[in-house]
N, C-alpha and C. Protein backbone atom coordinates (compact mmCIF):
# COMPACT_ATOMS: atom_id res chain seq x y z
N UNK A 1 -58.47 13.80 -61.22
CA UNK A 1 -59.19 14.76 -60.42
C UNK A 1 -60.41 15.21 -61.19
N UNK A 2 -61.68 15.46 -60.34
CA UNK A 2 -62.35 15.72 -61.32
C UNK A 2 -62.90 17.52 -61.66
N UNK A 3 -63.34 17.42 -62.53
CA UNK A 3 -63.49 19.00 -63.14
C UNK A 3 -64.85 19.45 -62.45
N UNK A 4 -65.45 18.32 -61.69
CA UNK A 4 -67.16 19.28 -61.86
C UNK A 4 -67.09 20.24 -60.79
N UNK A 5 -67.59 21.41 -61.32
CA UNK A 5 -67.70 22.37 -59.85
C UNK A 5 -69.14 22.04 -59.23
N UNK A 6 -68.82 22.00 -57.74
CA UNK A 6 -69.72 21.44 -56.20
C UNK A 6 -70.84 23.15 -56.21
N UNK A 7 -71.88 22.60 -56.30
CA UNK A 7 -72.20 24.52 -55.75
C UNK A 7 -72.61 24.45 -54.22
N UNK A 8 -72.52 25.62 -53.72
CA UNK A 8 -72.76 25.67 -52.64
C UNK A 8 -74.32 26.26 -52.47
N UNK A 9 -75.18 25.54 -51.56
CA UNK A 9 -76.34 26.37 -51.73
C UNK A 9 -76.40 27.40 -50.49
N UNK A 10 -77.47 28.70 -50.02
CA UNK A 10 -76.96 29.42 -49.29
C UNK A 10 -77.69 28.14 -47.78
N UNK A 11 -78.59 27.53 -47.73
CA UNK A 11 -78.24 26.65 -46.89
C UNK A 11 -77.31 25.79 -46.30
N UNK A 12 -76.67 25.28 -47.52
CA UNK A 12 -75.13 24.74 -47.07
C UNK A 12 -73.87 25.71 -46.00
N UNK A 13 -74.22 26.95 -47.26
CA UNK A 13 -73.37 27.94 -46.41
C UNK A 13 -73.47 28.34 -45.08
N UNK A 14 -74.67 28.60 -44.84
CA UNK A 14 -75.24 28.97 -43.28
C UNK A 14 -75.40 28.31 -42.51
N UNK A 15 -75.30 26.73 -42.63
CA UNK A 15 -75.66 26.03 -41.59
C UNK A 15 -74.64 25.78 -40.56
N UNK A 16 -73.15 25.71 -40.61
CA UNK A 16 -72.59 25.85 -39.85
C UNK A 16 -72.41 26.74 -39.03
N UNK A 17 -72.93 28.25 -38.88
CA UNK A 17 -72.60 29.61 -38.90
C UNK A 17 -74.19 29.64 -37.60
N UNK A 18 -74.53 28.88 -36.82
CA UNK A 18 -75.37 28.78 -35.67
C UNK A 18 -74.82 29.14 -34.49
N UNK A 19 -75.40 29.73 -33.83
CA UNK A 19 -75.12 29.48 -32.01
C UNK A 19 -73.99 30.46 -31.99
N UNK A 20 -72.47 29.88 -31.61
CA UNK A 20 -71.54 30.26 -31.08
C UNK A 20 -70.90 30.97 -32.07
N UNK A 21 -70.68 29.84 -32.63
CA UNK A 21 -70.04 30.92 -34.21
C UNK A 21 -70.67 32.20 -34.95
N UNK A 22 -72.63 31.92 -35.38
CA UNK A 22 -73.11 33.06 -35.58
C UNK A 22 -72.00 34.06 -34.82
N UNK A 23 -71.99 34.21 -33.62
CA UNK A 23 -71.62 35.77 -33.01
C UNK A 23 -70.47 35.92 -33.04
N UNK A 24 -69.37 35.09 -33.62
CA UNK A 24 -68.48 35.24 -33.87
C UNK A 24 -67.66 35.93 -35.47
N UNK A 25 -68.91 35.32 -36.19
CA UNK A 25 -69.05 35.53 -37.55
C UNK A 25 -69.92 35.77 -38.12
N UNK A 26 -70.52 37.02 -38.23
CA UNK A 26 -71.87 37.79 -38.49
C UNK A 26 -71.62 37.27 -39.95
N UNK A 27 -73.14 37.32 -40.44
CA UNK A 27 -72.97 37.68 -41.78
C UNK A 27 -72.06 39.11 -42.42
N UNK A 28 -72.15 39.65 -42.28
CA UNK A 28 -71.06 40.63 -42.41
C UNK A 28 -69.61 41.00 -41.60
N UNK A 29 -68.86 40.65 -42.35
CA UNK A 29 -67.56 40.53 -41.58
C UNK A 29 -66.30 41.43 -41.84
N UNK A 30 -65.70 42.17 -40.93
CA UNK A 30 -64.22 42.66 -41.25
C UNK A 30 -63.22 41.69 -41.97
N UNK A 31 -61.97 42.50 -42.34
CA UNK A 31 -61.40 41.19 -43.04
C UNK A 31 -60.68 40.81 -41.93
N UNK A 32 -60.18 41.29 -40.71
CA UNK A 32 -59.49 40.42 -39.99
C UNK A 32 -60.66 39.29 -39.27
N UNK A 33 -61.60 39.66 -39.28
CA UNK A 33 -63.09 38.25 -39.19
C UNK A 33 -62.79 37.08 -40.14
N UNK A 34 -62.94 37.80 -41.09
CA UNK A 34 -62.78 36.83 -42.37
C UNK A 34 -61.41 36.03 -42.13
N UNK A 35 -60.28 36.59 -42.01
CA UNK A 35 -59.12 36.08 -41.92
C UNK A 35 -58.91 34.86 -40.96
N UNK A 36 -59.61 35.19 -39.76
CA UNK A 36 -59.69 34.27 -38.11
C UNK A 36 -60.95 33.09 -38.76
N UNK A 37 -61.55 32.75 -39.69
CA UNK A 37 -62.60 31.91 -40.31
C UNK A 37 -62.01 31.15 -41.36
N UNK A 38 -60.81 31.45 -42.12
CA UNK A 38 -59.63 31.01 -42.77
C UNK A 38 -58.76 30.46 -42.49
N UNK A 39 -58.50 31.21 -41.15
CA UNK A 39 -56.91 30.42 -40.61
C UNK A 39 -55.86 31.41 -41.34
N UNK A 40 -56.08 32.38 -42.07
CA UNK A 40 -55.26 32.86 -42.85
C UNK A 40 -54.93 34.20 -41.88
N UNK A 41 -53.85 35.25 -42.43
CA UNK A 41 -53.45 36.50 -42.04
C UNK A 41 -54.31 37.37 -42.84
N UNK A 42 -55.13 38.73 -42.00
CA UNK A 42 -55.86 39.90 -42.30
C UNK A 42 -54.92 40.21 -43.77
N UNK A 43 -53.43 40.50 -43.58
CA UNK A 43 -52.66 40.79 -44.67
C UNK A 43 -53.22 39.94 -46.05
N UNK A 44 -53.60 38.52 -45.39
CA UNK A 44 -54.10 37.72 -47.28
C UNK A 44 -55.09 38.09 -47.47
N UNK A 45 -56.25 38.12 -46.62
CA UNK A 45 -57.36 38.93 -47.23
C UNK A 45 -57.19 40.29 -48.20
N UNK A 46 -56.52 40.91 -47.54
CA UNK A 46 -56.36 42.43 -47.85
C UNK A 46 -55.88 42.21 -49.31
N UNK A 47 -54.46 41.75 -49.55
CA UNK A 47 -54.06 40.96 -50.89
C UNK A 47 -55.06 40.35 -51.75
N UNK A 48 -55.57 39.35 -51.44
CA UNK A 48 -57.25 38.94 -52.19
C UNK A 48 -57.77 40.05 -52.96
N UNK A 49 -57.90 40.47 -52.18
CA UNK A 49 -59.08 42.02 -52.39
C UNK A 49 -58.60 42.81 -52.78
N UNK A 50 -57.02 42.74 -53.28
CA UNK A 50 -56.18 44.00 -54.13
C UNK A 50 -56.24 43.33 -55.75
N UNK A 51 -56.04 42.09 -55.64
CA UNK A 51 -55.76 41.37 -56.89
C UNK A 51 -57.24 40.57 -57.60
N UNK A 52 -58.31 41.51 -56.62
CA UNK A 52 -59.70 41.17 -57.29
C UNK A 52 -60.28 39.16 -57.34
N UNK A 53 -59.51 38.71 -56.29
CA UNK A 53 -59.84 37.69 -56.28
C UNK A 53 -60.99 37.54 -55.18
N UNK A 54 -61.60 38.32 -54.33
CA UNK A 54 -62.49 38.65 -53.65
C UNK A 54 -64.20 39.38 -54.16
N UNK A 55 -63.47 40.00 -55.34
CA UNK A 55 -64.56 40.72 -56.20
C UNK A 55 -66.04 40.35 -56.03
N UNK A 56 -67.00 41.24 -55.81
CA UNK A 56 -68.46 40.59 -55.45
C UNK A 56 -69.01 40.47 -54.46
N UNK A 57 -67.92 39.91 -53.39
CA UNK A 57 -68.12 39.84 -52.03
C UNK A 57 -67.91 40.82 -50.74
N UNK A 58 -67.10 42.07 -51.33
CA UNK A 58 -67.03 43.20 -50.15
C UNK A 58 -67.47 44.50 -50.95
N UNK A 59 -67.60 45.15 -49.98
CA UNK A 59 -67.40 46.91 -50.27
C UNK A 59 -66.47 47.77 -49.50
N UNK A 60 -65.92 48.40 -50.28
CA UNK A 60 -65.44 49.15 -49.00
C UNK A 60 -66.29 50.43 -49.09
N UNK A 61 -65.92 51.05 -47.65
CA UNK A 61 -66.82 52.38 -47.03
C UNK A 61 -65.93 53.18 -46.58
N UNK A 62 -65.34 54.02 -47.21
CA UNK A 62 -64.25 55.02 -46.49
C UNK A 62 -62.66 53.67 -46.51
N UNK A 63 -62.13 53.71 -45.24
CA UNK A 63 -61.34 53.04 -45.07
C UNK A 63 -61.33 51.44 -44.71
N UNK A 64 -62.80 51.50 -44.32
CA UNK A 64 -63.24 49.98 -43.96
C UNK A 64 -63.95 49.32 -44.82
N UNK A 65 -63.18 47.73 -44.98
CA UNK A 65 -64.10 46.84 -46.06
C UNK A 65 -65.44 46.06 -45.23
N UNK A 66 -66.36 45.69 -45.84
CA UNK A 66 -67.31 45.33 -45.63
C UNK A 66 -67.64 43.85 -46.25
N UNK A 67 -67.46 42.57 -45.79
CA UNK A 67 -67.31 41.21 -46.44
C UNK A 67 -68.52 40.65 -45.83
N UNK A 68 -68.93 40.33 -47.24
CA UNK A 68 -70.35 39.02 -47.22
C UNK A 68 -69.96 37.80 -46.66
N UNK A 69 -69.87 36.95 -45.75
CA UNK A 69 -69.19 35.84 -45.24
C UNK A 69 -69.84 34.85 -46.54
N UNK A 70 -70.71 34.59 -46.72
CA UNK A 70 -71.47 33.51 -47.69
C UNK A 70 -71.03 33.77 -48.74
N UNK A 71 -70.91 34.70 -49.35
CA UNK A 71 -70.56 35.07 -50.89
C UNK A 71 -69.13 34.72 -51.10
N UNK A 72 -68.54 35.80 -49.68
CA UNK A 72 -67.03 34.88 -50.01
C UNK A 72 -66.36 33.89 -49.95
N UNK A 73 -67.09 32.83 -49.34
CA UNK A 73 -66.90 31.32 -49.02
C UNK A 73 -67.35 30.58 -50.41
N UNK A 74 -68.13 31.40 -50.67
CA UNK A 74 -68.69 30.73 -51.84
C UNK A 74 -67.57 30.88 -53.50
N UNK A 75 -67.06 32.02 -53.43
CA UNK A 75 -66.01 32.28 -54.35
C UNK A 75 -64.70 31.50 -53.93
N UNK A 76 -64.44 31.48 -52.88
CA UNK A 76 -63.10 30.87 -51.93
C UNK A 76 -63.27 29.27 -52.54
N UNK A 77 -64.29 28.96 -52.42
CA UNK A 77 -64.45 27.32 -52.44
C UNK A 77 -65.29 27.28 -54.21
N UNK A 78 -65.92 27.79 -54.65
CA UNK A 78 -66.35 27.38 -55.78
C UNK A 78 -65.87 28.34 -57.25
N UNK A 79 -65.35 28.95 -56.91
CA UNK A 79 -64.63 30.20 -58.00
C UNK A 79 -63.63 29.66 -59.07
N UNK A 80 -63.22 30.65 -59.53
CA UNK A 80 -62.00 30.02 -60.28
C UNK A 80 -60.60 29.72 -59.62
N UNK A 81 -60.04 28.87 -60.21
CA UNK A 81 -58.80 28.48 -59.56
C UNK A 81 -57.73 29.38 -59.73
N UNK A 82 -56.97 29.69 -59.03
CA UNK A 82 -56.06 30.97 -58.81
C UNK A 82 -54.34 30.17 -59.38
N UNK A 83 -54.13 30.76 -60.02
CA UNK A 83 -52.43 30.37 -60.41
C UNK A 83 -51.60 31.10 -59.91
């Protein structure tokens, strides 16, 4: 397998994210957004983002998080590998 990490450029990132999807998936996203763009449960996001494996990519504001879709795709797919 090989070791090299792929980068993502923010063109790569955005180009799928046109038309239908744009409005489905703003650049800024809730985590149950984020979650439905994963395939995953709001609950793993939320987890992510407790255990700082999300770090960089949200804020939270009061009770609500606030997720960079690009940034976090970009950590999801080019970050460190999670054990």
């Amino acid at each position: 397998m090989s070791t090299k990490k792929h980068s993502l450029t923010p063109d790569k990132l955005a180009r799928p994210f046109v038309a239908e999807l744009a409005a489905r998936f703003p650049p800024v996203l809730s985590p149950r957004q984020l979650a439905e763009l994963l395939g995953r449960s709001p609950k793993t996001v939320y987890e992510w983002m407790a255990r700082g494996r999300l770090d960089g990519a949200y804020r939270k504001r009061g009770k609500h998080a606030l997720i960079w879709r690009d940034k976090a795709l970009e950590i999801l797919f080019t970050g460190k590998e999670w054990s």
